[in-house]
PDB file of N, CA and C in Angstrom:
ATOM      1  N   UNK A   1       6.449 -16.611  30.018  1.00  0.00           N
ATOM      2  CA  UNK A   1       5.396 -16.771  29.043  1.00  0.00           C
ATOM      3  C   UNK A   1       5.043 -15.411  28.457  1.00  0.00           C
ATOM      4  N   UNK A   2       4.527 -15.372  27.031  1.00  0.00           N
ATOM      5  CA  UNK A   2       4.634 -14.362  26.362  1.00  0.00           C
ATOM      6  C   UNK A   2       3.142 -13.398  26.502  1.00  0.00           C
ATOM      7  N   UNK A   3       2.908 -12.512  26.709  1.00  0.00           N
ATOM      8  CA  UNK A   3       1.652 -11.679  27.174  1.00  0.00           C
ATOM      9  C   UNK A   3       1.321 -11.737  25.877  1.00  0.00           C
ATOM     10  N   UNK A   4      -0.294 -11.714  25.967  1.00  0.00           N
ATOM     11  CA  UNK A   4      -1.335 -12.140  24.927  1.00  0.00           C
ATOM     12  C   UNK A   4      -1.689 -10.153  24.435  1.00  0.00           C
ATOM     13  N   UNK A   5      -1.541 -10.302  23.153  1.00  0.00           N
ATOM     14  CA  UNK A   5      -1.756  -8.472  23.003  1.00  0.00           C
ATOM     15  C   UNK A   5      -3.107  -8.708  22.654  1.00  0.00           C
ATOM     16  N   UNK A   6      -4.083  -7.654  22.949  1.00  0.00           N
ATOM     17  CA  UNK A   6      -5.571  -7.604  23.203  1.00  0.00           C
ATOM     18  C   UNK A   6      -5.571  -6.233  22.228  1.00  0.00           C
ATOM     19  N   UNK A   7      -5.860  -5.953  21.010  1.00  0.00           N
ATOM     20  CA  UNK A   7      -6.193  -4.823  20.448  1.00  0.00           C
ATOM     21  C   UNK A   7      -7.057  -3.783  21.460  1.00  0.00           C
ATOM     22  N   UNK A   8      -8.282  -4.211  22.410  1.00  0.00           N
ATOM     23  CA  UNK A   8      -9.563  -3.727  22.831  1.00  0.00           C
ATOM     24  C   UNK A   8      -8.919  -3.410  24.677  1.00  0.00           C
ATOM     25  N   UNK A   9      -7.595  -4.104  24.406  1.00  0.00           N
ATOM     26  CA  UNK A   9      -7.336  -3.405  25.940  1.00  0.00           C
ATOM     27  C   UNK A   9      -6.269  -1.891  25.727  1.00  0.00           C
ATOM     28  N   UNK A  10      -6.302  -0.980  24.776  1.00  0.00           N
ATOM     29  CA  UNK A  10      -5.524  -0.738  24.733  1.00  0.00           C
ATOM     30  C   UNK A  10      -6.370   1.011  24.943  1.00  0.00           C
ATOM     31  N   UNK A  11      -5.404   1.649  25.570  1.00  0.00           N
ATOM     32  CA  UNK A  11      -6.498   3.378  25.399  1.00  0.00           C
ATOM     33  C   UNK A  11      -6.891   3.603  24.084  1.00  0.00           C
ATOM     34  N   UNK A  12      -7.927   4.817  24.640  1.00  0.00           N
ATOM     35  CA  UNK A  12      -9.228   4.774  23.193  1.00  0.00           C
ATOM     36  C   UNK A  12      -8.474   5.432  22.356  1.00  0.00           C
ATOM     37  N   UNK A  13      -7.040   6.774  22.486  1.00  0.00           N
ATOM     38  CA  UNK A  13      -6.506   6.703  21.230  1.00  0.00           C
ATOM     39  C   UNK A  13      -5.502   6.013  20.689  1.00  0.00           C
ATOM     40  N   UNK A  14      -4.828   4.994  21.407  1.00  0.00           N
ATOM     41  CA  UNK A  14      -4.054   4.151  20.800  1.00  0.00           C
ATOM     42  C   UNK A  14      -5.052   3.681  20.008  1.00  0.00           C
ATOM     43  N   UNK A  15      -6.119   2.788  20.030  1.00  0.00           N
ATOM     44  CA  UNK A  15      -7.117   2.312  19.079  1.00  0.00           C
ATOM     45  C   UNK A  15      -7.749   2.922  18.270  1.00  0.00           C
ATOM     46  N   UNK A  16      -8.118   3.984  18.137  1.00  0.00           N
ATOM     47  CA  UNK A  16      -8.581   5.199  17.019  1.00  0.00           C
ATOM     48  C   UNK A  16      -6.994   5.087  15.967  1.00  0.00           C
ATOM     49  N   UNK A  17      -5.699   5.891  16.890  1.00  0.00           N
ATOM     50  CA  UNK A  17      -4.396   5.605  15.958  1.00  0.00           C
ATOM     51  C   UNK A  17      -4.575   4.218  14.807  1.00  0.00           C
ATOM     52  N   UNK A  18      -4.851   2.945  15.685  1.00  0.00           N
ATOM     53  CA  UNK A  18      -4.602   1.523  15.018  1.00  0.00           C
ATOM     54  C   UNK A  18      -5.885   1.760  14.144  1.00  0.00           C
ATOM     55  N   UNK A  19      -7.090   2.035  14.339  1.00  0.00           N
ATOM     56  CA  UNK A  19      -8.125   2.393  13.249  1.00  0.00           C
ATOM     57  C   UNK A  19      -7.551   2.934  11.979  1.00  0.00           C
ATOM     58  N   UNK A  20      -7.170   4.384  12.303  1.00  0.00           N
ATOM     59  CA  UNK A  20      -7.034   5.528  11.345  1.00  0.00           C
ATOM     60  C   UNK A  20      -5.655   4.945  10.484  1.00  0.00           C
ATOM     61  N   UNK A  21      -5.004   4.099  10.558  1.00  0.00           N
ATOM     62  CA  UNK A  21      -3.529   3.208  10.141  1.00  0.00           C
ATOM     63  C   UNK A  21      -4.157   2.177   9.397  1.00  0.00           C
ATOM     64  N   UNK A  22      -5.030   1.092   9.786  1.00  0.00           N
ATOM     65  CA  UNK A  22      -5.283   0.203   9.133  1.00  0.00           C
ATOM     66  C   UNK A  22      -6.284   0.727   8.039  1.00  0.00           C
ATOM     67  N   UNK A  23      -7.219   1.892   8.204  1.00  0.00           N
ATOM     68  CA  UNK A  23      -8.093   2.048   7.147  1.00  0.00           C
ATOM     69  C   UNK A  23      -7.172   2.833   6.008  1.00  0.00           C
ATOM     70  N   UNK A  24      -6.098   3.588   6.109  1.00  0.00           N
ATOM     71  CA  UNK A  24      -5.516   4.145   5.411  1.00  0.00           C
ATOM     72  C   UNK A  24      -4.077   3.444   4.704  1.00  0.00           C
ATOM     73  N   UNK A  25      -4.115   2.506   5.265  1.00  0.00           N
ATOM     74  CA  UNK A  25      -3.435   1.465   4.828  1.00  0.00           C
ATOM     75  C   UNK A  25      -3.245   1.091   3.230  1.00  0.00           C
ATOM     76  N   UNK A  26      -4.540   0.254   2.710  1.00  0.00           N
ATOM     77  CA  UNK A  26      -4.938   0.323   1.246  1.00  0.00           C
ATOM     78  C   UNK A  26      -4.546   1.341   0.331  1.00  0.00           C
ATOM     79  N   UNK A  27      -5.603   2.307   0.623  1.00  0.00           N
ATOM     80  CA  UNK A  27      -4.857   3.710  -0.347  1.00  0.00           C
ATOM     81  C   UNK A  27      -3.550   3.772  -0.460  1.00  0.00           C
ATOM     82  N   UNK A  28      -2.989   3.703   0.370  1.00  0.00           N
ATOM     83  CA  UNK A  28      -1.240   4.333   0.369  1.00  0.00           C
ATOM     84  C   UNK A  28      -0.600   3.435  -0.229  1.00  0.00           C
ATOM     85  N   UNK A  29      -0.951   2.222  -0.108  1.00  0.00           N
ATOM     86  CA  UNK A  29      -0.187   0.923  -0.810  1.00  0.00           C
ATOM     87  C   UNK A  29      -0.789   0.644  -2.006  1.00  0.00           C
ATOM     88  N   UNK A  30      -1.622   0.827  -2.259  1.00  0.00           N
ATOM     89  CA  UNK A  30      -2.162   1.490  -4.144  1.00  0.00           C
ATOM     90  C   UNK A  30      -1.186   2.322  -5.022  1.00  0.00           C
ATOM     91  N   UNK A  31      -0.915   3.576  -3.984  1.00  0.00           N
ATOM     92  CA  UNK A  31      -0.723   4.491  -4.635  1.00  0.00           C
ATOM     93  C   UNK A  31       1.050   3.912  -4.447  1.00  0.00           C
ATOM     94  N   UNK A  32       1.773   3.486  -3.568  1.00  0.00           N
ATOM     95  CA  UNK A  32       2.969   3.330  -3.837  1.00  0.00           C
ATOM     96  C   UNK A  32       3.243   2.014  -4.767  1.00  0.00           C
ATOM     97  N   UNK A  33       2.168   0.998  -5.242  1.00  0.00           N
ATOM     98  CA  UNK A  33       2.283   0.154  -6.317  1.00  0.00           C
ATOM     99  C   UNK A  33       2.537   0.715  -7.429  1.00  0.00           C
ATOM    100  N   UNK A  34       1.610   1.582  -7.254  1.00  0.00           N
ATOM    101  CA  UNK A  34       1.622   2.564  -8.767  1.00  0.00           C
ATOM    102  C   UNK A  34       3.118   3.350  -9.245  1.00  0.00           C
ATOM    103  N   UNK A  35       3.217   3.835  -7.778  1.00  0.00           N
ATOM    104  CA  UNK A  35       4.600   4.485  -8.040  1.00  0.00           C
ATOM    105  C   UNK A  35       5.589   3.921  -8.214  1.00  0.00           C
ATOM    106  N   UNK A  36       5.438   2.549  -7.450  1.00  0.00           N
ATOM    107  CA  UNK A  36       6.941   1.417  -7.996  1.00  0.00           C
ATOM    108  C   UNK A  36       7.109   1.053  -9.398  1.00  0.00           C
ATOM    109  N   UNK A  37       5.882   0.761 -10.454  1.00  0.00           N
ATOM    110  CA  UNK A  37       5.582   0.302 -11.363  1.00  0.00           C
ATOM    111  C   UNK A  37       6.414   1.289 -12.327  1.00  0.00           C
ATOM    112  N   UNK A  38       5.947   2.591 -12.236  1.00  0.00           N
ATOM    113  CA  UNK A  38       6.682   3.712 -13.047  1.00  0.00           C
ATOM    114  C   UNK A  38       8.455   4.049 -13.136  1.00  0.00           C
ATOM    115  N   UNK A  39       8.464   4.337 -11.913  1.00  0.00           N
ATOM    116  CA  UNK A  39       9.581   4.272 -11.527  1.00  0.00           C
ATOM    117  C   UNK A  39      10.684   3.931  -9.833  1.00  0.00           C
ATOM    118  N   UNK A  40      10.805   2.367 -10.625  1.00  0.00           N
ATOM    119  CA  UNK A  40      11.107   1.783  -9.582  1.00  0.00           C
ATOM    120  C   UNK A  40      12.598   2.077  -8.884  1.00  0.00           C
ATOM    121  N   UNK A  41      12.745   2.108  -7.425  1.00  0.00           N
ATOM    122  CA  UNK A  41      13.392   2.556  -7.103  1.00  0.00           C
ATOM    123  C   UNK A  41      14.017   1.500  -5.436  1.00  0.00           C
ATOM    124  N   UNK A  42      14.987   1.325  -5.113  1.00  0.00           N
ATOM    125  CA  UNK A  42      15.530   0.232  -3.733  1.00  0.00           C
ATOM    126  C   UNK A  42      14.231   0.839  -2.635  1.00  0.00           C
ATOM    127  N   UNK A  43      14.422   2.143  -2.933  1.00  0.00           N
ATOM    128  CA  UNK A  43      13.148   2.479  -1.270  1.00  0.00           C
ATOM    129  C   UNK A  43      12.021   2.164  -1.627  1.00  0.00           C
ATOM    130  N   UNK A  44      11.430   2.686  -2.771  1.00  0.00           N
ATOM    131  CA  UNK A  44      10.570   2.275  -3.273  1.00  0.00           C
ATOM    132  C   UNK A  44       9.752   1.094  -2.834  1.00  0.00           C
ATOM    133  N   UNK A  45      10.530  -0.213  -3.304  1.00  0.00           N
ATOM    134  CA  UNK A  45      10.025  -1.161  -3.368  1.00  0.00           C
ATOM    135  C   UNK A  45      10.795  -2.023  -1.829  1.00  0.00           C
ATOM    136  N   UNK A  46      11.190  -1.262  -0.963  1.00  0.00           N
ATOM    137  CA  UNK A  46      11.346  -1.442   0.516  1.00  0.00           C
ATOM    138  C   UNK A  46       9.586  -1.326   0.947  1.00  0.00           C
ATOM    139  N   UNK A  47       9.539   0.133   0.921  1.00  0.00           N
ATOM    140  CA  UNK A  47       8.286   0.737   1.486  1.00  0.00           C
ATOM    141  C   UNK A  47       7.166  -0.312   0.714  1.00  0.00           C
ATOM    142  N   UNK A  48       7.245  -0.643  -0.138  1.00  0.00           N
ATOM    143  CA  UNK A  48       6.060  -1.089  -0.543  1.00  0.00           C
ATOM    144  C   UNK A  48       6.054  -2.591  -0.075  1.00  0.00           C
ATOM    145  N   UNK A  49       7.125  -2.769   0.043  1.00  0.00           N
ATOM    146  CA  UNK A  49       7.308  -4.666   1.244  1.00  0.00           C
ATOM    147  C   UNK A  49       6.620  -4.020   2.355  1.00  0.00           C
ATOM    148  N   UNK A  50       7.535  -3.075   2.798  1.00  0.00           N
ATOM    149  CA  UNK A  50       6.621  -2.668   4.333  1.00  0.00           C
ATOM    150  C   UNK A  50       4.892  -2.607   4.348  1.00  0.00           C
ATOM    151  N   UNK A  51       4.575  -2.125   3.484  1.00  0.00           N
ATOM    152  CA  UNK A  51       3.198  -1.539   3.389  1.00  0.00           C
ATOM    153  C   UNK A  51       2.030  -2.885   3.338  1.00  0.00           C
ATOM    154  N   UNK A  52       3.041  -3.652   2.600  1.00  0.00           N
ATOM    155  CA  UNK A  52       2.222  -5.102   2.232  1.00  0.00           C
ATOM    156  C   UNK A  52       2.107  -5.646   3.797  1.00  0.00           C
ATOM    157  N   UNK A  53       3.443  -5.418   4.312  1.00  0.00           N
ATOM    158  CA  UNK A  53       3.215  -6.583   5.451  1.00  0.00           C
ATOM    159  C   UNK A  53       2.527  -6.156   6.254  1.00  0.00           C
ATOM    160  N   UNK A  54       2.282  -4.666   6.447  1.00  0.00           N
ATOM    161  CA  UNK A  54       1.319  -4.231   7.289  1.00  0.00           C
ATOM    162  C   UNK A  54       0.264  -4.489   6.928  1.00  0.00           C
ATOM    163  N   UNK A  55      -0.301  -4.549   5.933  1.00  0.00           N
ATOM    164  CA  UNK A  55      -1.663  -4.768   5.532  1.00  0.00           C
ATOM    165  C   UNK A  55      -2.120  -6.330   5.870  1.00  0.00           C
ATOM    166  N   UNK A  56      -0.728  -7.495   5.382  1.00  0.00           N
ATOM    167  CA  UNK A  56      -1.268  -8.363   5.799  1.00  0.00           C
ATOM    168  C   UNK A  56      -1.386  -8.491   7.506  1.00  0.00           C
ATOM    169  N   UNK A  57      -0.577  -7.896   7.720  1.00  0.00           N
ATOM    170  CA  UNK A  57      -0.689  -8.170   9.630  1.00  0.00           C
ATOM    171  C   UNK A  57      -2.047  -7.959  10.016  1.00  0.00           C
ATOM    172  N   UNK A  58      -2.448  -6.639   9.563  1.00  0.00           N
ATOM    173  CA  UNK A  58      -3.910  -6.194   9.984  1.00  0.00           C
ATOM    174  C   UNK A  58      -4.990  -7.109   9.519  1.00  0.00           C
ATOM    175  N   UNK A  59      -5.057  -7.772   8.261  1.00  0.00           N
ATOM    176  CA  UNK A  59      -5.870  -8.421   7.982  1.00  0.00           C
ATOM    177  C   UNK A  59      -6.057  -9.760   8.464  1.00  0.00           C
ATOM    178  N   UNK A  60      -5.079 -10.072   9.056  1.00  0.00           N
ATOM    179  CA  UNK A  60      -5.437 -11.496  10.382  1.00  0.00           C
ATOM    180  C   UNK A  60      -5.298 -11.448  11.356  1.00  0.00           C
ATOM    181  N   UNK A  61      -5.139  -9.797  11.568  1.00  0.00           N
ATOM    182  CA  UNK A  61      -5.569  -9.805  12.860  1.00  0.00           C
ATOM    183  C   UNK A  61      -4.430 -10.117  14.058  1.00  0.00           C
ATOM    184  N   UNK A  62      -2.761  -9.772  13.659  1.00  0.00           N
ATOM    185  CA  UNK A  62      -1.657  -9.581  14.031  1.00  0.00           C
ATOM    186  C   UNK A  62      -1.662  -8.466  15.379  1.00  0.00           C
ATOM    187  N   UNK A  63      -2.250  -7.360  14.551  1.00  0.00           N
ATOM    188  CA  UNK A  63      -2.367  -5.716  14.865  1.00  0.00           C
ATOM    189  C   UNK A  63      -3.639  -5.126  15.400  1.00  0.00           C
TER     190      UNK A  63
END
């Protein structure tokens, strides 16, 4: 059976890390929308899949 991940069991800077990641999250994926838009590029618009899915992970609460 698969262990249940507990954000709040985890040491206080692993959780500060997962803080300081999810709040900085937004900005960075702003700013690489912006940059795909201009000039789009294969990494580009890799990183910016990545960035999305992180954001959605965090926002239900995946992460």
């Amino acid at each position: 059976m698969m262990a249940r991940y507990y954000r709040y069991r985890l040491p206080p800077w692993a959780r500060h890390c997962l803080i300081v990641i999810e709040s900085v999250t937004l900005p960075i994926m702003i700013f690489q929308l912006i940059r795909t838009l201009f000039f789009p590029t294969t990494l580009d618009v890799l990183l910016l899949g990545l960035l999305v899915g992180l954001f959605i992970a965090f926002q239900l609460k995946w992460i």
